[in-house]
C-alpha atoms as a PDB file:
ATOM      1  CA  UNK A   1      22.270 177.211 109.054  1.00  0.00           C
ATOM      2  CA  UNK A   2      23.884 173.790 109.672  1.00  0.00           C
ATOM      3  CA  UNK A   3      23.059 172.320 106.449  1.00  0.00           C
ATOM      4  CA  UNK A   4      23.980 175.646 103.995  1.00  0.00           C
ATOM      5  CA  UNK A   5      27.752 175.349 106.444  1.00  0.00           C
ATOM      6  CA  UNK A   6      27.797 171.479 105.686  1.00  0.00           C
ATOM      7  CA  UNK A   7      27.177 172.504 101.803  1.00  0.00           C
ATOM      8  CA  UNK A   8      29.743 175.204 101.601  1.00  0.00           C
ATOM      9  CA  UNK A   9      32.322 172.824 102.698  1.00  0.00           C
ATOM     10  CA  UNK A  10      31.265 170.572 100.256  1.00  0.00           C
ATOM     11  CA  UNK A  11      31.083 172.766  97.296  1.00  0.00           C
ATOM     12  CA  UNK A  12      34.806 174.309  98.511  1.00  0.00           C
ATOM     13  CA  UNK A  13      36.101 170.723  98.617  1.00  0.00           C
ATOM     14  CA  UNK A  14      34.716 169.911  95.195  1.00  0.00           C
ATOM     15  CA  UNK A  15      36.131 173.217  93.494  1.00  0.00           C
ATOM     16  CA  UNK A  16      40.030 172.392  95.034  1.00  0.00           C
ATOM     17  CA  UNK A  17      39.778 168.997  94.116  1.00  0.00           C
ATOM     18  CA  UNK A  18      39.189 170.392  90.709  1.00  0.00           C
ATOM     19  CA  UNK A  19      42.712 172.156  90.428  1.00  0.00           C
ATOM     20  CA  UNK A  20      44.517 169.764  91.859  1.00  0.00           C
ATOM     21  CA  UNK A  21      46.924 167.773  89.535  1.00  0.00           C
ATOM     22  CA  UNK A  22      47.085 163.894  89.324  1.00  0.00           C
ATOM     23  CA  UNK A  23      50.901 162.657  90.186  1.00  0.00           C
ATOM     24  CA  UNK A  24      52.648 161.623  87.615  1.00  0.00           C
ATOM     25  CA  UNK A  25      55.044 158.580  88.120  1.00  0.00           C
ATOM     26  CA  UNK A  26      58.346 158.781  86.701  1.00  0.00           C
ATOM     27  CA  UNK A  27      60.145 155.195  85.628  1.00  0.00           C
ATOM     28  CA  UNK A  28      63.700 154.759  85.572  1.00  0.00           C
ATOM     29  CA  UNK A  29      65.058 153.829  82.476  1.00  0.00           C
ATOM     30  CA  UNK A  30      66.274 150.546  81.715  1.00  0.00           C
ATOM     31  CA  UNK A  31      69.700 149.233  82.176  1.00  0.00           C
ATOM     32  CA  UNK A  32      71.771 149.242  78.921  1.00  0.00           C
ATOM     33  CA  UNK A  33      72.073 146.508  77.457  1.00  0.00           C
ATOM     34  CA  UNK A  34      75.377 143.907  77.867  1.00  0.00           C
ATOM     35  CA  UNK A  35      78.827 145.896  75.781  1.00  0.00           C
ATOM     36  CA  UNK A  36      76.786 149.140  75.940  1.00  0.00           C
ATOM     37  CA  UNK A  37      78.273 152.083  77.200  1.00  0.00           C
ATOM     38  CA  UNK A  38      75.964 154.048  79.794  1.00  0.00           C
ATOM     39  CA  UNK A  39      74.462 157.351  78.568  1.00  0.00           C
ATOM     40  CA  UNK A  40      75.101 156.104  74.959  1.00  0.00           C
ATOM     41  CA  UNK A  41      73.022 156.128  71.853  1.00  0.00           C
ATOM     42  CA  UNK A  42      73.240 152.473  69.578  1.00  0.00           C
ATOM     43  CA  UNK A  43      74.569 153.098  66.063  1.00  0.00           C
ATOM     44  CA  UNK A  44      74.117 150.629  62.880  1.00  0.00           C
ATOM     45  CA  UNK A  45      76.814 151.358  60.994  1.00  0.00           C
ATOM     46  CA  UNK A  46      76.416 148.907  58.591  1.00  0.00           C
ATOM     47  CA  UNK A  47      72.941 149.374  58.088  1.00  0.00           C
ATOM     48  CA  UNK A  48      71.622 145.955  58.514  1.00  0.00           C
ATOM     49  CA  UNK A  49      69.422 146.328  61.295  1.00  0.00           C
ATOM     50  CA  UNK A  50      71.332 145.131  63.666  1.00  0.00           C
ATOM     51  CA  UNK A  51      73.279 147.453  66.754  1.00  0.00           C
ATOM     52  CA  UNK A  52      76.835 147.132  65.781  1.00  0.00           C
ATOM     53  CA  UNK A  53      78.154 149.216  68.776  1.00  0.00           C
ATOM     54  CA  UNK A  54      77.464 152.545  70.650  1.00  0.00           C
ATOM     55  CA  UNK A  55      78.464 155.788  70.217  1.00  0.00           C
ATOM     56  CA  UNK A  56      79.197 157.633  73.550  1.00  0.00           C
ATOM     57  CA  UNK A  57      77.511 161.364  74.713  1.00  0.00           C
ATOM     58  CA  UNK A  58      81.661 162.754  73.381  1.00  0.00           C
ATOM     59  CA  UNK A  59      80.769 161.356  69.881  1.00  0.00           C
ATOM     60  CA  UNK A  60      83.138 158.313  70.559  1.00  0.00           C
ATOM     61  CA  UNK A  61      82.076 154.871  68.823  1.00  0.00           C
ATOM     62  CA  UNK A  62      82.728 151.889  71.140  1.00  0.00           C
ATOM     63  CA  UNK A  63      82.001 148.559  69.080  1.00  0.00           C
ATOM     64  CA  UNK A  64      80.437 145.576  70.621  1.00  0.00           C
ATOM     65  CA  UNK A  65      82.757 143.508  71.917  1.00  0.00           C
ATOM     66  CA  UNK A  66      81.748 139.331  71.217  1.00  0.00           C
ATOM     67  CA  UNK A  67      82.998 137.527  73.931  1.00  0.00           C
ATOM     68  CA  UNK A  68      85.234 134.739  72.961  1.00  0.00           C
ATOM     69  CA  UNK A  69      84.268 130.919  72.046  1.00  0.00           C
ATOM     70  CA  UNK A  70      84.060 129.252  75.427  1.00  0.00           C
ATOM     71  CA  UNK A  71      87.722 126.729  75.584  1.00  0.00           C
ATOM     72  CA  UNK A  72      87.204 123.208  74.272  1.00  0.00           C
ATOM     73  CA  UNK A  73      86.449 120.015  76.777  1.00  0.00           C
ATOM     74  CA  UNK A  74      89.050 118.217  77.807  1.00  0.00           C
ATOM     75  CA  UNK A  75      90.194 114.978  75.919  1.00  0.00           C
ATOM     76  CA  UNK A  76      88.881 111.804  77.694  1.00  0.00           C
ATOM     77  CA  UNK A  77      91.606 109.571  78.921  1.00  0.00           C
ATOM     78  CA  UNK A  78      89.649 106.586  76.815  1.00  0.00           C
ATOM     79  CA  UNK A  79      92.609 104.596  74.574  1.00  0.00           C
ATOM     80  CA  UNK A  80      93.970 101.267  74.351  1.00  0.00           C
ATOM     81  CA  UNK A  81      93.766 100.278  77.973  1.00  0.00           C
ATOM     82  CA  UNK A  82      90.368 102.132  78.807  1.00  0.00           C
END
């Protein structure tokens, strides 16, 4: 009696483990990348391959902005007397 309880435990484990689903994991999605808009789609607009700017989920296109040149070093304060 103890062993055909001990198997029908068994056998009732083995058929829920059976239906049971395996978790899925869910990622976040990656960070935009820097001048994107969040929640944006890229758009090539001049068809060279490259992302030229982004076009918002309200069909807006916001360009990629290039930051400016960083400002030229200062002059030295070398001259005739050094």
């Amino acid at each position: 009696m103890r062993f055909r309880s001990i198997l029908l435990a068994g056998l009732g484990t083995l058929a829920l483990a059976a239906c049971s689903k395996p978790e899925q994991q869910v990622e976040a999605a990656p960070p935009p990348p820097p001048g994107a808009v969040a929640g944006s789609v890229a758009a090539d607009r001049d068809g060279d391959g490259i992302i030229d700017g982004y076009y918002s989920a309200d069909g807006i296109y916001h360009p990629n902005a290039v930051p400016a040149p960083p400002p030229p070093p200062a002059p030295t304060r070398t001259g005739e007397r050094g």
